[in-house]
Protein backbone atom coordinates (compact mmCIF):
# COMPACT_ATOMS: atom_id res chain seq x y z
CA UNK A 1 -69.23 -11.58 12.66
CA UNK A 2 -69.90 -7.73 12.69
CA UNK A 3 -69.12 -5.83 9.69
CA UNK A 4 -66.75 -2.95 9.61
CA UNK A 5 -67.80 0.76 8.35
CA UNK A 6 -65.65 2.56 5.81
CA UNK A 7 -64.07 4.47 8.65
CA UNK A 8 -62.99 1.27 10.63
CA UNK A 9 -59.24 -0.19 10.62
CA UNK A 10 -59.24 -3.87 11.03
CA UNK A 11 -56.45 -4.31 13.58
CA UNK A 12 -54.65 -7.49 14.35
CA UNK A 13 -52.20 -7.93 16.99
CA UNK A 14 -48.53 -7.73 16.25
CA UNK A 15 -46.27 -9.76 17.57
CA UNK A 16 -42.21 -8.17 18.77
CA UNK A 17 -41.28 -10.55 15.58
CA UNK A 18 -44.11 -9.28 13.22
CA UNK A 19 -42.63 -5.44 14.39
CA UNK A 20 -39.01 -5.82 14.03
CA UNK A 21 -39.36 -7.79 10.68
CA UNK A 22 -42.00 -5.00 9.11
CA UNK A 23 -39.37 -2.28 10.32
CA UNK A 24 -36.41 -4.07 8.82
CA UNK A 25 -38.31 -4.37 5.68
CA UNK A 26 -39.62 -0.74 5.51
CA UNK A 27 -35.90 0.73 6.06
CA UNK A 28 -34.77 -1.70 3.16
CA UNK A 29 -37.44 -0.94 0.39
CA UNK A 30 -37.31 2.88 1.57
CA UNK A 31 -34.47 4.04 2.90
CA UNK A 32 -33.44 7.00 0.43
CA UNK A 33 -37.12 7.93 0.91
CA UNK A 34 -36.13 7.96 4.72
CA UNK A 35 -32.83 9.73 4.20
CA UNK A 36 -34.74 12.39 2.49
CA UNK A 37 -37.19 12.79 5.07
CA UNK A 38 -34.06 13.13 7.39
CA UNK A 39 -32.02 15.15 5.29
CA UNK A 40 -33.90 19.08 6.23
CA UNK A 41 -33.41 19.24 9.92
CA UNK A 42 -30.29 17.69 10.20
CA UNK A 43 -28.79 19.83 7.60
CA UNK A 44 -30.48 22.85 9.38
CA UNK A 45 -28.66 21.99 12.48
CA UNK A 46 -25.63 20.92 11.31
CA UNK A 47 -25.41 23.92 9.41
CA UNK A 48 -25.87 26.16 13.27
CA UNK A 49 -23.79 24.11 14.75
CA UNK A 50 -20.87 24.85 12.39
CA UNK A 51 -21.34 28.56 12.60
CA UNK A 52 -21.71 28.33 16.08
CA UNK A 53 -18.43 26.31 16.55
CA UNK A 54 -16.83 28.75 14.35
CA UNK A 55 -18.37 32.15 15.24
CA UNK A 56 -17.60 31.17 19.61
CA UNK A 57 -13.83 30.48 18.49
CA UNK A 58 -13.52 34.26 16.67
CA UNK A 59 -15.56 35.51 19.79
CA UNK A 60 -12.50 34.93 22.49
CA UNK A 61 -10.16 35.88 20.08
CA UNK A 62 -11.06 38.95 18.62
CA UNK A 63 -10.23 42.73 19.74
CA UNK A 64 -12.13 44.99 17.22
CA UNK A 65 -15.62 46.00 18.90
CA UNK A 66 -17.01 45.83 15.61
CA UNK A 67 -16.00 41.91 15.04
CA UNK A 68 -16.96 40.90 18.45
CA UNK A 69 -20.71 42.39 17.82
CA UNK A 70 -20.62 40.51 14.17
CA UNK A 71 -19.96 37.20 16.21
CA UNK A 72 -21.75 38.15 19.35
CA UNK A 73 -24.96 37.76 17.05
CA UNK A 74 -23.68 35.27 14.84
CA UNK A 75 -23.23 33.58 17.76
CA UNK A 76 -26.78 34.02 19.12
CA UNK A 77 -28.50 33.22 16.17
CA UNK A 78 -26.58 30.16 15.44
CA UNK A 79 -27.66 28.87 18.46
CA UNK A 80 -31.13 29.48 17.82
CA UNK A 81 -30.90 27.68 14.64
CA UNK A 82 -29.36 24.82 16.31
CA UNK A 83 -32.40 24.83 18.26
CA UNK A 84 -34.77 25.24 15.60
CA UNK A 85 -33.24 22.26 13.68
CA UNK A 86 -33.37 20.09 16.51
CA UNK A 87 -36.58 20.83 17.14
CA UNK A 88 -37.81 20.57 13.54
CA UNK A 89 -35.80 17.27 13.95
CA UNK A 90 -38.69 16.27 16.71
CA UNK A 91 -41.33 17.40 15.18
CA UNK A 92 -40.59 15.32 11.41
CA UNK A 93 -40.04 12.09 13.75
CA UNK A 94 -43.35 12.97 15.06
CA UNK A 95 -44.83 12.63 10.86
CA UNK A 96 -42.79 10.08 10.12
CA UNK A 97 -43.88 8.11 13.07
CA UNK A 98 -47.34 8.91 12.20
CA UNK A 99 -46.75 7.65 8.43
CA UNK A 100 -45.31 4.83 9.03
CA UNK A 101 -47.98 4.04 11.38
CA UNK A 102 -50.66 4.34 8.31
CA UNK A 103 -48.04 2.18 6.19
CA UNK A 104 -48.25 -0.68 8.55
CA UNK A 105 -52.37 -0.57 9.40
CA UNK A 106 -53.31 0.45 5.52
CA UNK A 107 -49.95 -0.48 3.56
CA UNK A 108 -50.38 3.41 2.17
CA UNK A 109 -46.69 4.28 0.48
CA UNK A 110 -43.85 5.99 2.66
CA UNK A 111 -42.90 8.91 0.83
CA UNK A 112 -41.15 12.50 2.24
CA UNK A 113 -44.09 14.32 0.55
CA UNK A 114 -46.43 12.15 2.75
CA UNK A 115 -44.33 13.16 6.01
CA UNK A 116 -44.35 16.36 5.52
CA UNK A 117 -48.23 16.51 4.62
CA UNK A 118 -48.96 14.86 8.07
CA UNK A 119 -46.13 17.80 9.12
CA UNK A 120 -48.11 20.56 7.78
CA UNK A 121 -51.47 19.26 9.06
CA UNK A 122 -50.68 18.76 12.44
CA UNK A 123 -47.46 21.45 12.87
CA UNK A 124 -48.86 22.94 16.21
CA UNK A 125 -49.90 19.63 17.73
CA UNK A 126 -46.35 18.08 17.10
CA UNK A 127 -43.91 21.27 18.17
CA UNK A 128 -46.33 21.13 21.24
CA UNK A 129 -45.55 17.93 21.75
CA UNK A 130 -41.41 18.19 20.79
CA UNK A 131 -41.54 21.20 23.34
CA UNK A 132 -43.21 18.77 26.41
CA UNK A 133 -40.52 16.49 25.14
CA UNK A 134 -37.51 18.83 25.39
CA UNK A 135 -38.93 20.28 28.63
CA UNK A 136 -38.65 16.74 30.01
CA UNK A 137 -35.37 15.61 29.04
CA UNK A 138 -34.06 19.19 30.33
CA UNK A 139 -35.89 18.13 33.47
CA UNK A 140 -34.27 15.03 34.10
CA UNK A 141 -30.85 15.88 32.90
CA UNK A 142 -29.63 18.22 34.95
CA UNK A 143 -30.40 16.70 38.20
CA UNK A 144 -29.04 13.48 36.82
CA UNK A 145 -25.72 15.57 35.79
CA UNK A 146 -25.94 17.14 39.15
CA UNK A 147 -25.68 13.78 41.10
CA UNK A 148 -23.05 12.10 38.22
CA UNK A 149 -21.09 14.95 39.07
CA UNK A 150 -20.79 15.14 42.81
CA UNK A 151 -20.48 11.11 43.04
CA UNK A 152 -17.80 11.00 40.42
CA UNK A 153 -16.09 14.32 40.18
CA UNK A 154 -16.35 15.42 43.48
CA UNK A 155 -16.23 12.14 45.67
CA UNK A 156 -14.19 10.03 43.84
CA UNK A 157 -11.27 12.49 43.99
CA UNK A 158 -12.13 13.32 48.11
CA UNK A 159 -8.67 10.71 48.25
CA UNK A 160 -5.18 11.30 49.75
CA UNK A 161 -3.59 13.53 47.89
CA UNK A 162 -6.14 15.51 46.02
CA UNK A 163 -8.08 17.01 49.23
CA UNK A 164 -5.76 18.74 50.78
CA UNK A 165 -3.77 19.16 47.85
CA UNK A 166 -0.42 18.16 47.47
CA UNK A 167 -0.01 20.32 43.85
CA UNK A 168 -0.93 23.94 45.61
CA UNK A 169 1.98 26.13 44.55
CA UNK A 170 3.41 28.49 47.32
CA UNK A 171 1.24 31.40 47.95
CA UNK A 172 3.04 34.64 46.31
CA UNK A 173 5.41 36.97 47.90
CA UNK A 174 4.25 39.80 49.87
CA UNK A 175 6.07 43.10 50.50
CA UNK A 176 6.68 43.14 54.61
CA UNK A 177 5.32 46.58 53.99
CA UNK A 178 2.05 45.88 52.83
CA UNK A 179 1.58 43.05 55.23
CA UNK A 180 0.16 43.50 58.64
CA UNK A 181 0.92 40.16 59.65
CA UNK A 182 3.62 37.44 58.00
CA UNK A 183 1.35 35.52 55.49
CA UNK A 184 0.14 31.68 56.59
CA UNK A 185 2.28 28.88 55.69
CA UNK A 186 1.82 26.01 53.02
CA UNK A 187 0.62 23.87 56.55
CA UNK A 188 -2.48 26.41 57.14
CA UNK A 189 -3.36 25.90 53.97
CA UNK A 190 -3.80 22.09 54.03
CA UNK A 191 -5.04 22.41 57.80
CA UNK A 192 -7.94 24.84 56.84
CA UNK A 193 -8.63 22.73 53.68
CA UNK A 194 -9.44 19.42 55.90
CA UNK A 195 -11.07 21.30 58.08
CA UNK A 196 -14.22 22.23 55.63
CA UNK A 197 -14.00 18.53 54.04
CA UNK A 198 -14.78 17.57 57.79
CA UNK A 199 -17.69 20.62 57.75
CA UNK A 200 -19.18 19.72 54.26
CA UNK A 201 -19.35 16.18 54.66
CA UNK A 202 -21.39 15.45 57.05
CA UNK A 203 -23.69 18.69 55.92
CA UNK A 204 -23.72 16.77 52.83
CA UNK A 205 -25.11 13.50 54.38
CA UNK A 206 -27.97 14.98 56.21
């Protein structure tokens, strides 16, 4: 049997069992520890998120020039810390991952201090890495959204009654004098409406 250096891990395979039952006992014997680990960012973003909620509300309400620039950039910079906190959210996940990782292979303690160590030490490498990660999930949302959106929005309400609308109001009067011809009735409407369902559909299948 070869001998292992000072340097070497001895790793052993874990089981799904082995996994779930060291994770259930980590969160048990530390989970304040894990709470304050969690407690920064989240505060951080809850905190832009409330100023955001309440600094967009005063923003369409407002009249004075002076108040709309105070929320305009409470606004913006609100947002950014709701960013920031998020992604400070990423990158801690990314020590505590990396922690709990040397708690399982060398049994070393789980402590915030210790997250945030592996935080400081690798900063660059992990907001790097929580950037690729946002730039992803941006990636895949929107088309996702995109399709959600025309199959269940869009298609699911192409049914009688909703295209051509039954709920369009009459179209407003029109002085005779201003109009060079009488204005086209409630039955044009609904015509020309069916008409470009007919166009777009089949545009849309190709």
């Amino acid at each position: 049997m070869s001998t292992l250096s000072a340097s070497q891990l001895p790793l052993a395979p874990l089981g799904a069992g082995d996994l779930i039952d060291r994770a259930v006992r980590l969160y048990r014997r530390h989970l304040f520890v894990l709470i304050r680990t969690a407690a920064p960012p989240v505060i951080i973003a809850s905190t832009g998120w409330i100023v955001f909620s309440l600094s967009i509300q005063r923003l369409f309400i407002t009249d004075d020039m002076g108040e709309l620039a105070l929320y305009g950039t409470l606004t913006f910079f609100s947002a950014a810390l709701t960013a920031a906190g998020y992604l400070f959210m990423v990158v801690v996940m990314g020590g505590a991952t990396r922690t709990l990782v040397a708690h399982l292979l060398r049994n070393d303690p789980v402590t915030a201090r210790a997250t945030y160590k592996a935080v400081r030490s690798r900063f660059w490498g992990l907001v790097a890495a929580s950037l690729i990660v946002v730039v992803w999930f941006c990636v895949a949302f929107f088309p996702t959204f995109m399709v959600w959106y025309i199959a269940v929005v869009f298609l699911v309400h192409c049914t009688d009654e909703r295209i051509p609308g039954s709920m369009r109001a009459d179209a407003l009067p029109l002085p005779e004098a201003l109009a060079k011809s009488p204005p086209p009735s409630r039955e044009n409407h609904i015509a020309e409406e069916r008409r470009l369902t007919y166009v777009v559909l089949p545009r849309r299948r190709r």
